[in-house]
Protein backbone atom coordinates (compact mmCIF):
# COMPACT_ATOMS: atom_id res chain seq x y z
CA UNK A 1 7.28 71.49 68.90
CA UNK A 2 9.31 74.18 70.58
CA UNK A 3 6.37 76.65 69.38
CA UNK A 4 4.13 75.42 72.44
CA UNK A 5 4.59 76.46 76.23
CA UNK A 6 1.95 74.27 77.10
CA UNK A 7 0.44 70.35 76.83
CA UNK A 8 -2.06 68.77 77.62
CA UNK A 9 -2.84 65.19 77.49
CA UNK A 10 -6.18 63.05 77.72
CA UNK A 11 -5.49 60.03 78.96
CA UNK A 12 -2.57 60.99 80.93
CA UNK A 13 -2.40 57.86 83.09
CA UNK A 14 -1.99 55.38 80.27
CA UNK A 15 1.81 54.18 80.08
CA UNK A 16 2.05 55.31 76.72
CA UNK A 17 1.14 58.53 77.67
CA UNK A 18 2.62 59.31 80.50
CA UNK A 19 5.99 59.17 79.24
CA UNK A 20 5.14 61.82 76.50
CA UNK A 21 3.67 63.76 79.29
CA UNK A 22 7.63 63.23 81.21
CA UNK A 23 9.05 63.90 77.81
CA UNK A 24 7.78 67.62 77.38
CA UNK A 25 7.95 68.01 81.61
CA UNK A 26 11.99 67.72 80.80
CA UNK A 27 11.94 70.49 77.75
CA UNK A 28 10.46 73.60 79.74
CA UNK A 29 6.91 73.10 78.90
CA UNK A 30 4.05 73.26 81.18
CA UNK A 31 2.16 69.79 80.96
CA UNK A 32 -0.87 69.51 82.30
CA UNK A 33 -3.37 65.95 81.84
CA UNK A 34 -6.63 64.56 82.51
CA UNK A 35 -7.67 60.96 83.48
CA UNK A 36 -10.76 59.19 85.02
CA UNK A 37 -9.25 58.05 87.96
CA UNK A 38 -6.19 58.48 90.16
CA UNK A 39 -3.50 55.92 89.96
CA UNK A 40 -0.25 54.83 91.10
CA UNK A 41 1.38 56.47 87.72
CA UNK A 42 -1.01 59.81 88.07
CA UNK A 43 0.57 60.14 91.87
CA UNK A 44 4.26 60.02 90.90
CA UNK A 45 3.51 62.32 87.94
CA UNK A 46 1.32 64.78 90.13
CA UNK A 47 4.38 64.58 92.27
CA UNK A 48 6.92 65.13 89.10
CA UNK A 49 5.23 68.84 88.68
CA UNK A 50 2.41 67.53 85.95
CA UNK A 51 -0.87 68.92 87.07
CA UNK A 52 -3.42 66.14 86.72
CA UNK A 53 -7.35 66.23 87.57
CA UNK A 54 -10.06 63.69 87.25
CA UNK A 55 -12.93 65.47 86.36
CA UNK A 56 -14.56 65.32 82.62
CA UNK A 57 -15.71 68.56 82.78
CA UNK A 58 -15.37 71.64 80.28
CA UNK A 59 -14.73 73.77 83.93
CA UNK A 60 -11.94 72.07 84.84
CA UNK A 61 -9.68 72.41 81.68
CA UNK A 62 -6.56 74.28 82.98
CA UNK A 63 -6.53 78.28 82.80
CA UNK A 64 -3.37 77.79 81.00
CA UNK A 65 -4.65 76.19 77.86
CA UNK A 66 -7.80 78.12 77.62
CA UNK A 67 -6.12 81.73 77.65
CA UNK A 68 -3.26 80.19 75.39
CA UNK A 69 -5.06 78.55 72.66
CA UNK A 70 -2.40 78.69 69.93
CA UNK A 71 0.43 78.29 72.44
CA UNK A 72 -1.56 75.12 73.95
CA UNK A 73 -0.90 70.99 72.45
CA UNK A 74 -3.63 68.96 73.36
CA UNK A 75 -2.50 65.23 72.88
CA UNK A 76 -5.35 62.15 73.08
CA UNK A 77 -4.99 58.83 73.43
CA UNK A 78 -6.97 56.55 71.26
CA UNK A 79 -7.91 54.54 73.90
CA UNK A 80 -10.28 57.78 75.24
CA UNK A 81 -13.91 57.35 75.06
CA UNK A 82 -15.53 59.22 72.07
CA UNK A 83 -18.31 60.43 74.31
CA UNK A 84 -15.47 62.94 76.26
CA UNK A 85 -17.05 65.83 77.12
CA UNK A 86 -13.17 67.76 77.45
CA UNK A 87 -11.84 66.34 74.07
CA UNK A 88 -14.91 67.01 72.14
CA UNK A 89 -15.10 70.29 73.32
CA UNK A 90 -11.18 71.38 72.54
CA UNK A 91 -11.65 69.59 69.45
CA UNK A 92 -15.02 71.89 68.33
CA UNK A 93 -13.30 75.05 69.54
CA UNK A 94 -10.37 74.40 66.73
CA UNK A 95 -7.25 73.52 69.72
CA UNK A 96 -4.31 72.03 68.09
CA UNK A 97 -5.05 68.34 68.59
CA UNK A 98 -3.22 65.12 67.88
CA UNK A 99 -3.33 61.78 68.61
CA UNK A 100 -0.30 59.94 70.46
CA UNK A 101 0.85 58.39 67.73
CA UNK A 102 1.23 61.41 65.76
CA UNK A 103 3.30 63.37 68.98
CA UNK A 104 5.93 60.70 68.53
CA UNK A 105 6.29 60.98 64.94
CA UNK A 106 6.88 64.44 65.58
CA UNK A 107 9.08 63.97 68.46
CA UNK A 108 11.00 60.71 66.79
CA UNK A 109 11.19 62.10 63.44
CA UNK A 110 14.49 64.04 63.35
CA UNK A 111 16.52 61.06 64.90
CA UNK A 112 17.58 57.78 64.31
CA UNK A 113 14.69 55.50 65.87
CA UNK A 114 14.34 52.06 66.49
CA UNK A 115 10.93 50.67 66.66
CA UNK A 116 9.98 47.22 68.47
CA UNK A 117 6.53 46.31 67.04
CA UNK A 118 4.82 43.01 67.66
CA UNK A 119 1.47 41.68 69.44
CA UNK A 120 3.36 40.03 72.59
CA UNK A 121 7.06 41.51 73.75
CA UNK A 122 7.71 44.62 72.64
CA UNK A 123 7.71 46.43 76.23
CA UNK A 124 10.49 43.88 77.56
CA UNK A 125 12.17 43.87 73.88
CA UNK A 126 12.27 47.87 74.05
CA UNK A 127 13.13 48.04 77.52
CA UNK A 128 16.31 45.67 77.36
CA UNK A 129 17.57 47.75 73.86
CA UNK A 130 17.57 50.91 75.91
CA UNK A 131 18.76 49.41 78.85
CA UNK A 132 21.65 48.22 76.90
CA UNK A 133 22.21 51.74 74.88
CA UNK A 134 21.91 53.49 78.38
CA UNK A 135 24.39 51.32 80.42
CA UNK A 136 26.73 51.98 77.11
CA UNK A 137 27.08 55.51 77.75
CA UNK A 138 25.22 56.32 74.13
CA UNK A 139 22.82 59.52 73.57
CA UNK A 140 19.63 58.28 74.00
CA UNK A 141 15.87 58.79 74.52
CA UNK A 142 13.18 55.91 75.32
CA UNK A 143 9.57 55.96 75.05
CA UNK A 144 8.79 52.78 76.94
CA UNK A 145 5.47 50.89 77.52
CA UNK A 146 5.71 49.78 80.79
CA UNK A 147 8.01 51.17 83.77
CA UNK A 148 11.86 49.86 83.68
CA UNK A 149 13.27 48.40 86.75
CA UNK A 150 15.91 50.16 88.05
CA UNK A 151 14.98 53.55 86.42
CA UNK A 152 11.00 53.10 87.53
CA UNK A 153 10.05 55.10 84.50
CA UNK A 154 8.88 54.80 81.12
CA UNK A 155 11.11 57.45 79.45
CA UNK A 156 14.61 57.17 79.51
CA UNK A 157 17.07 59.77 78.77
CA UNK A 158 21.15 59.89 78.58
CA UNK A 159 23.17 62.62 77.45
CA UNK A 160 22.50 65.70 74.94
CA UNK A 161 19.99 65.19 72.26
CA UNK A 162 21.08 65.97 69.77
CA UNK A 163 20.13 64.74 65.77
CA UNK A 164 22.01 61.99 65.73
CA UNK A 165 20.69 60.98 69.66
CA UNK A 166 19.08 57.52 69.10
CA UNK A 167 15.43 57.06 70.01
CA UNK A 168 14.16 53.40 70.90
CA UNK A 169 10.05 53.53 70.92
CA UNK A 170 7.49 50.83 71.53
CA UNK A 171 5.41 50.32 67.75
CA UNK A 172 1.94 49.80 68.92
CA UNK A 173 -0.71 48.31 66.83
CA UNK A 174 -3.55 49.44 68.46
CA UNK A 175 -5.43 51.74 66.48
CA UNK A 176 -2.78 51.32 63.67
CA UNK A 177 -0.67 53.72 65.71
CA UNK A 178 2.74 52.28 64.70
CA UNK A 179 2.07 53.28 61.02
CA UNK A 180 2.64 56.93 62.11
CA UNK A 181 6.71 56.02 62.76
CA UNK A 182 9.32 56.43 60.60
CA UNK A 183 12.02 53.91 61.90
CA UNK A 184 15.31 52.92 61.10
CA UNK A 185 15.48 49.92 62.58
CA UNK A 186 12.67 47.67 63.34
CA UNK A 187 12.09 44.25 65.46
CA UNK A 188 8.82 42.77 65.28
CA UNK A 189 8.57 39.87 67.79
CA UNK A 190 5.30 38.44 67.02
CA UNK A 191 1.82 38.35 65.17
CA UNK A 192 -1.34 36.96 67.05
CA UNK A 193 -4.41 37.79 66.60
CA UNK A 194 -5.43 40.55 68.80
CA UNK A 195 -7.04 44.32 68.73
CA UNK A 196 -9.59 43.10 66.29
CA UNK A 197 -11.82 46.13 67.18
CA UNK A 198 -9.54 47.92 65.01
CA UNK A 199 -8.60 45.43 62.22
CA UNK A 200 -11.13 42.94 61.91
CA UNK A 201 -9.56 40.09 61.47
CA UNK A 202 -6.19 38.67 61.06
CA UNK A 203 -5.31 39.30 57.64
CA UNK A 204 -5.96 42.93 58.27
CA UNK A 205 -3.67 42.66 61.15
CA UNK A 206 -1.02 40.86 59.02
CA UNK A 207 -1.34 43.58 56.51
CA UNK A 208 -1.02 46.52 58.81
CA UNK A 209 2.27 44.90 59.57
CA UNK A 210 3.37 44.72 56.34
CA UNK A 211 2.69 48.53 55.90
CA UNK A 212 4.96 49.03 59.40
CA UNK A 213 8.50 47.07 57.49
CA UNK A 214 8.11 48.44 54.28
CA UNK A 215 8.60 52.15 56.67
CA UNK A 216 11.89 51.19 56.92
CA UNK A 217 13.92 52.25 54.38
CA UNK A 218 16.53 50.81 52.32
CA UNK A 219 19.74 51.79 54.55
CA UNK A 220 17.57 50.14 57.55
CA UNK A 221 17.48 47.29 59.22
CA UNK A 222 14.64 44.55 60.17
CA UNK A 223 14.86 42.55 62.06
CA UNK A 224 12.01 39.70 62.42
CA UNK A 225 11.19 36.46 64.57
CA UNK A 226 11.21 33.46 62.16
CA UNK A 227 7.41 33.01 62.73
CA UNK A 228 6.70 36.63 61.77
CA UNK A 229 8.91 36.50 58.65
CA UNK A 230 7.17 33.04 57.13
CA UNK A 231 3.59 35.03 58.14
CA UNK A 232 4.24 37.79 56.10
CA UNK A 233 6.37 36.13 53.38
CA UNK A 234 9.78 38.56 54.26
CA UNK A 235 12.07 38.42 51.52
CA UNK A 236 15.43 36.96 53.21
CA UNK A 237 17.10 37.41 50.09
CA UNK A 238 16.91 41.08 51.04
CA UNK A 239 19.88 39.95 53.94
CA UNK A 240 21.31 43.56 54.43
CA UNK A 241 17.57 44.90 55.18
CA UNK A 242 15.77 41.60 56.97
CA UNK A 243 17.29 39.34 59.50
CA UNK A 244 15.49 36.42 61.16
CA UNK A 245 16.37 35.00 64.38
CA UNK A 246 14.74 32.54 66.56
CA UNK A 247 15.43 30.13 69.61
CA UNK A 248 17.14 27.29 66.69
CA UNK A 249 17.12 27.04 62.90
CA UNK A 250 17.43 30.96 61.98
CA UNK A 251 19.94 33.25 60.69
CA UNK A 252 20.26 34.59 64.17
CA UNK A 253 19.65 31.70 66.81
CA UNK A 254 20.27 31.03 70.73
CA UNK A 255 23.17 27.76 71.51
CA UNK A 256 23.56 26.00 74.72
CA UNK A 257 20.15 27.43 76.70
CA UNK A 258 20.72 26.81 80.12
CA UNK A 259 19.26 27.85 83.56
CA UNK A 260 21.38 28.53 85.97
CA UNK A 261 20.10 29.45 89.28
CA UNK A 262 16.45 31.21 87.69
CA UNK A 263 19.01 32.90 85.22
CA UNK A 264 18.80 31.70 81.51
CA UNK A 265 22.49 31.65 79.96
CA UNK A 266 23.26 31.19 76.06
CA UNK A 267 25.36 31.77 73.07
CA UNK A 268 24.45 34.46 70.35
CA UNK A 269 25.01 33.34 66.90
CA UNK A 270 24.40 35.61 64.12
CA UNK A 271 26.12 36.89 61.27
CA UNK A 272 29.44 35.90 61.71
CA UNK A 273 28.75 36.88 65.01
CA UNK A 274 29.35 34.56 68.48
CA UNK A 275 28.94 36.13 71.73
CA UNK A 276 29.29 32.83 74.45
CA UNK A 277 28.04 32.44 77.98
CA UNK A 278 25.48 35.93 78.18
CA UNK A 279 23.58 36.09 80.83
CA UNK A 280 19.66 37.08 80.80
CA UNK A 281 17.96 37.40 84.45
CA UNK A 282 14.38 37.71 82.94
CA UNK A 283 13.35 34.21 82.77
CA UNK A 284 11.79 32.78 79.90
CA UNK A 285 12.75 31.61 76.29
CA UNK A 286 10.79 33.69 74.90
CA UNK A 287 13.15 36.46 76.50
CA UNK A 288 16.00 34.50 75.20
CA UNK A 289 14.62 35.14 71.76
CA UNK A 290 13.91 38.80 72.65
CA UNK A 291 17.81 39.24 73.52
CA UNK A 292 18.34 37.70 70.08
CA UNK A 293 17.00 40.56 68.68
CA UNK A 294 18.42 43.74 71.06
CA UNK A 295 21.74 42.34 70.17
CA UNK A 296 21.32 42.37 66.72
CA UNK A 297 20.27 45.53 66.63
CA UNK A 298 22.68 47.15 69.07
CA UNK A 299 26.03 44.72 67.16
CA UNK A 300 24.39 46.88 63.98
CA UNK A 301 24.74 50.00 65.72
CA UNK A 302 28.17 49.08 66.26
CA UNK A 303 28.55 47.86 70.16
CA UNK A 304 31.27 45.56 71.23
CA UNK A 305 30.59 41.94 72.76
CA UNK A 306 31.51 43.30 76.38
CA UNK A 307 28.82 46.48 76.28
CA UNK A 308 26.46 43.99 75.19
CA UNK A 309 26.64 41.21 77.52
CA UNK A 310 26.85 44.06 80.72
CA UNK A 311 24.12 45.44 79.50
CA UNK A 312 22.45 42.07 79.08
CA UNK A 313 23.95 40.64 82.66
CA UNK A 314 22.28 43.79 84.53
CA UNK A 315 19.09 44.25 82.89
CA UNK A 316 16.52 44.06 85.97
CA UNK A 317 13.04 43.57 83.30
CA UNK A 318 9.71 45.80 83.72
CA UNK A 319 7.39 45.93 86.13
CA UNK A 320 3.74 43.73 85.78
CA UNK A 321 5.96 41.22 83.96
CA UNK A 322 7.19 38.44 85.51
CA UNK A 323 7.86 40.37 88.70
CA UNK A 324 8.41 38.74 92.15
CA UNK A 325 6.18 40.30 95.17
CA UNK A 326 7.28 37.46 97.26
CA UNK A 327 9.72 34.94 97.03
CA UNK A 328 10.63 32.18 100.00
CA UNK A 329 10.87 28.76 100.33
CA UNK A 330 7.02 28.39 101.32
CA UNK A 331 5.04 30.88 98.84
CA UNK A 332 6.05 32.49 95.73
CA UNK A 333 3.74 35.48 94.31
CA UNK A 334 4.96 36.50 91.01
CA UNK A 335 2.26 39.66 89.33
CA UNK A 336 2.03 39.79 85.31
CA UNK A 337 0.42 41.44 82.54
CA UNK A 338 -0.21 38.80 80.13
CA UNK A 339 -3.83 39.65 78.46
CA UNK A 340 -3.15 37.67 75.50
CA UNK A 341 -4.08 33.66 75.44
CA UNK A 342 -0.35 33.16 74.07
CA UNK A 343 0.93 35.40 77.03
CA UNK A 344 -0.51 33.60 79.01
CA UNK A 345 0.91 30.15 78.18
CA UNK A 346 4.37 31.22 77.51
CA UNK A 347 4.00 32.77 81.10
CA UNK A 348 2.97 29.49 82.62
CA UNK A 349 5.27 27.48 80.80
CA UNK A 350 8.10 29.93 82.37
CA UNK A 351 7.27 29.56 85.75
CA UNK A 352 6.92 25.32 85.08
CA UNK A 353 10.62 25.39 83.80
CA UNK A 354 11.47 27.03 86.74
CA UNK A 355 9.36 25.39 89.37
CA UNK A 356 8.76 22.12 87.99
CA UNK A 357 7.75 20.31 90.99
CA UNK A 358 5.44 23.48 92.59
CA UNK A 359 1.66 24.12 92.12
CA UNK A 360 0.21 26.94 90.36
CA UNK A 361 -2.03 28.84 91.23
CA UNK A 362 -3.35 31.66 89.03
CA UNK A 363 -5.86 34.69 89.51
CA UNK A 364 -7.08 36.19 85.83
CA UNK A 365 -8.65 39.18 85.00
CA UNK A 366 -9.60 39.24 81.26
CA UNK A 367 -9.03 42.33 79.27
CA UNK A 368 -11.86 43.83 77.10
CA UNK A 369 -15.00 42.19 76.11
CA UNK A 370 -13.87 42.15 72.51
CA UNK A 371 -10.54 40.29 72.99
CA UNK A 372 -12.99 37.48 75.04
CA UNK A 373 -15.25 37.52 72.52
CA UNK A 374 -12.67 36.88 69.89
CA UNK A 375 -10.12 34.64 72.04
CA UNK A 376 -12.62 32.47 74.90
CA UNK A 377 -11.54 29.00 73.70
CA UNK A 378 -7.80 30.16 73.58
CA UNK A 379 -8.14 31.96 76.96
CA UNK A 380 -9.44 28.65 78.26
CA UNK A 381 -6.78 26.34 76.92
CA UNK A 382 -3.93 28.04 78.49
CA UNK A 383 -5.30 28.37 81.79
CA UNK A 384 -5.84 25.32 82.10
CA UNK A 385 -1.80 24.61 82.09
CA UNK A 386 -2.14 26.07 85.65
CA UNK A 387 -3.18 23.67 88.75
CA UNK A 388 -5.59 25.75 90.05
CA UNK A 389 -7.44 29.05 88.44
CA UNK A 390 -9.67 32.06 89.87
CA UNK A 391 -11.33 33.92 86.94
CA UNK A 392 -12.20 37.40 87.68
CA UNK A 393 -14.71 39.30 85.79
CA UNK A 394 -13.76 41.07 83.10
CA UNK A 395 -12.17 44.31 82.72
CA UNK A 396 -13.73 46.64 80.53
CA UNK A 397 -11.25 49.33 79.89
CA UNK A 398 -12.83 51.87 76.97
CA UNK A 399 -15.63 48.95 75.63
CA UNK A 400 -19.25 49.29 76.82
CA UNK A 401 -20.34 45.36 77.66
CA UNK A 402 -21.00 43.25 74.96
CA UNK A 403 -24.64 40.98 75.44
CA UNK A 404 -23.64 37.37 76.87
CA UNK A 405 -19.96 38.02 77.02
CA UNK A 406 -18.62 37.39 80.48
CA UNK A 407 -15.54 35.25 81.97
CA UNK A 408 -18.29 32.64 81.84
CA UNK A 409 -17.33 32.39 78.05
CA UNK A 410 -13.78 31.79 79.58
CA UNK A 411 -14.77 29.40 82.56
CA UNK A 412 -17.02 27.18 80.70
CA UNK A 413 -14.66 26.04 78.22
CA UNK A 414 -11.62 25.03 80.82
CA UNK A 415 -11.33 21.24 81.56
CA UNK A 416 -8.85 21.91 84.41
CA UNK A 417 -10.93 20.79 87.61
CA UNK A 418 -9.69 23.40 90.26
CA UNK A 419 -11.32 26.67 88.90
CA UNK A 420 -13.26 29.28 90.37
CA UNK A 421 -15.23 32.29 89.55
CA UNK A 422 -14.63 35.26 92.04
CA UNK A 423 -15.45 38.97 91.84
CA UNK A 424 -11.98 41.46 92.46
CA UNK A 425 -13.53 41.98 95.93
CA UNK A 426 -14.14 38.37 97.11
CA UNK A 427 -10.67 37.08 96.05
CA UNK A 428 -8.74 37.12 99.27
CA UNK A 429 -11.67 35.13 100.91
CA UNK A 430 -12.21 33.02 98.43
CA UNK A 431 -8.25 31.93 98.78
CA UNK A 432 -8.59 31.64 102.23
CA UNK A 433 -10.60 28.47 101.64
CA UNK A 434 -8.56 26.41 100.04
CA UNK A 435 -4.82 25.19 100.90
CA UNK A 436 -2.27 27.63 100.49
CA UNK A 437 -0.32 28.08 97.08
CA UNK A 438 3.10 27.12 96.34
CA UNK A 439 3.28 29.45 93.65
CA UNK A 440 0.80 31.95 93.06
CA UNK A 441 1.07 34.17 89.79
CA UNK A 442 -2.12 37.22 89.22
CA UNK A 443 -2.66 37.82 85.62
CA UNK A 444 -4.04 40.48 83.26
CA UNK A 445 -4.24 44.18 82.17
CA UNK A 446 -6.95 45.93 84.07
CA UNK A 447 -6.61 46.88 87.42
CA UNK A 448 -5.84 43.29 89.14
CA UNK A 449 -2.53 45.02 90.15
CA UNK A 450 -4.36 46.88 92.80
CA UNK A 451 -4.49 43.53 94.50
CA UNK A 452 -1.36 42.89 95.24
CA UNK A 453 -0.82 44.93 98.36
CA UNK A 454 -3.66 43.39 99.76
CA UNK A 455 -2.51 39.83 98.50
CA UNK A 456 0.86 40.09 99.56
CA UNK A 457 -0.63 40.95 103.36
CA UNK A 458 -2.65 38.38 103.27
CA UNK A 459 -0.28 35.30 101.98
CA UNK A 460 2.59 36.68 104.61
CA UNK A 461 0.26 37.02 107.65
CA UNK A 462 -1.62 33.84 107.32
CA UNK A 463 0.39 31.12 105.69
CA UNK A 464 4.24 32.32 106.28
């Protein structure tokens, strides 16, 4: 990699790819990117020295890259339309070109990596193992899907890499993408049916995974929820290479779950292991069980009980997930990016073990026609364990529209009573018809999250 001076990415304002783009900004190498529209993460990286435009046009490929063919990386996303006019052309004209996934392999491949795969909680799983590696003074470098709270980025590093620097990476499944790792360590938190664009149906899914454990070799370690290890028949006679762990009844298992003033407290049991009292400030059992399996990891890389339940006690979570905007006695807004029907309902169960006694109000913006398609009765059964629901319509991301397949498919299948269709636009008057929300939670992966300043504005000037 240190034979290129320059990079440049397509797709640059995807989270995934923005932290490679931060990545080679830190080694001395001129990174340029392209995108379709400006952004929140294209700003701060404009202002980080990355040169960033939003035209797909041969013209305005940077000078750079087109007098310095074989001194330029051109890195894609797989997420990028196949009708690009910029990445079909460098691709024609011979450029060096690889996918994401094949960047990190190249980056990750010299160093000890840890890999957190799964369909639901590998940004927050990823996020609290670096967290934890960072706060313990170790070498470190973090590829991160989702921007860490308290470092608001997604690419962490600490100290001199060297070889032996430990990388911690978010596996993702899309597009088979994790199968281009070569880990050391793996967690995988979860199988659910999801990205069937790419596999087709679950047992292609199930088998991809598979193919991402068996790239851990021998000397490794992985390191499994219960669920996933019964799905894909792990051998747990293999004990020094797979671990299980779940909330009860696992080799590694949470004691004494408590919540203590919105913070979850419990006792880590593993492997002749006991680490009492630790302290987790991102809500949620599901979290709980994602702590089970940081701290296996990081006990196997040979921290102490005390760096581990710091790290744990001062982990502040990831922005878009489970994140306060506003927080008083009258209103709470809490923004999230579940997109998955499972998401969804482990969100909503959170915020009822939390809140028992307030109502919930939620605003949903599906993700991709296909996932709809696929997940509509699903979708509709855990939104309706909110009080009160405003479907938005769906965001397309890189899918053309599929005939017939709207939030309709969604809305038409929910028994709750209190729902309502509303476009992105409309939403702030269509809340300001009803009675105001005790808690109020907006949902998805598209661009919902441009709501929220407008949301917050509104919910603070007219009912606080």
């Amino acid at each position: 990699m240190k034979n290129y001076q320059y990079v440049y990415l397509i797709g640059v304002g995807g989270i995934g790819m923005s932290a490679i783009a931060r990545w080679f900004n830190t080694q001395s190498i001129q990174v340029f990117g392209y995108d379709q529209a400006a952004s929140a993460l294209t700003d701060q990286l404009i202002k980080e020295g990355i040169g960033v435009h939003f035209q797909d046009c041969i013209d305005a490929i940077p000078k750079e890259v087109t007098h310095h063919k074989h001194q330029s990386l051109i890195v894609y996303t797989p997420a990028i339309s196949s009708k690009n006019r910029v990445l079909n052309h460098l691709i024609a004209n011979q450029y060096t070109v690889h996918k994401r996934a094949e960047v990190l392999e190249m980056l990750t491949q010299h160093h000890p990596t840890l890999a957190v795969a799964g369909t639901h909680g590998k940004t927050m799983t990823s996020s609290l193992a670096a967290h934890i590696l960072y706060s313990a003074g170790k070498n470190l470098i973090a590829f991160l899907g989702g921007i860490a709270r308290g470092y608001e980025s997604n690419l962490l590093i600490n100290g001199t890499i060297k070889e032996d620097t430990l990388v911690v990476i978010e596996a993702d499944e899309f597009d088979r993408s994790f199968l281009h790792l070569r880990p050391r360590w793996a967690i995988v938190t979860t199988i659910d049916p999801d990205h069937l664009d790419t596999y087709g149906d679950e047992q292609e899914l199930k088998k991809a995974f598979e193919s991402f454990i068996k790239l851990v070799p021998p000397s490794g370690k992985v390191i499994v929820h219960q669920q996933v290890a019964r799905q894909l028949h792990a051998d747990k006679s293999d004990v020094n290479r797979i671990t299980d762990y779940a909330l009860t009844d696992a080799t590694v298992r949470a004691e004494h779950v408590c919540i203590r003033e919105n913070d979850f407290y419990f006792d880590y049991v593993g492997e002749g292991v006991k680490i009492r009292d630790v302290r987790l400030a991102v809500p949620g059992y599901h979290q709980v069980e994602n702590a089970l399996a940081v701290m296996t990891a990081c006990l196997s890389w040979g921290l102490d009980a005390k760096a581990i339940r710091r790290g744990m006690a001062t982990f502040q979570g990831v922005k878009r997930r489970f994140e306060y905007v506003i927080r008083t006695e009258q209103i709470i807004f809490l923004d999230d990016y579940a997109h998955h029907p499972v998401e969804i309902t482990t969100l909503l169960q959170t915020i009822r073990a939390l809140y028992p006694d307030k109502q919930i109000t939620t605003v949903f913006q599906p993700h991709l026609y296909t996932r709809t398609q696929a997940l509509a009765s699903e979708f509709a059964r855990s939104l309706d364990l909110a009080d009160r629901v405003f479907l938005l319509d769906i965001y397309p991301a890189r899918e053309a529209p599929i005939e017939g397949i709207t939030s309709a498919c969604i809305f038409d299948q929910m028994v709750l009573d209190q729902k309502w269709m509303s476009t992105k636009e409309g939403i702030i008057d269509m809340l300001a018809q009803y009675n105001p929300p005790e808690i109020i939670v907006t949902v998805g992966a598209g661009d919902i999250s441009d709501l929220i300043p407008s949301m917050k504005h509104f919910l603070l000037t007219h009912w606080l």
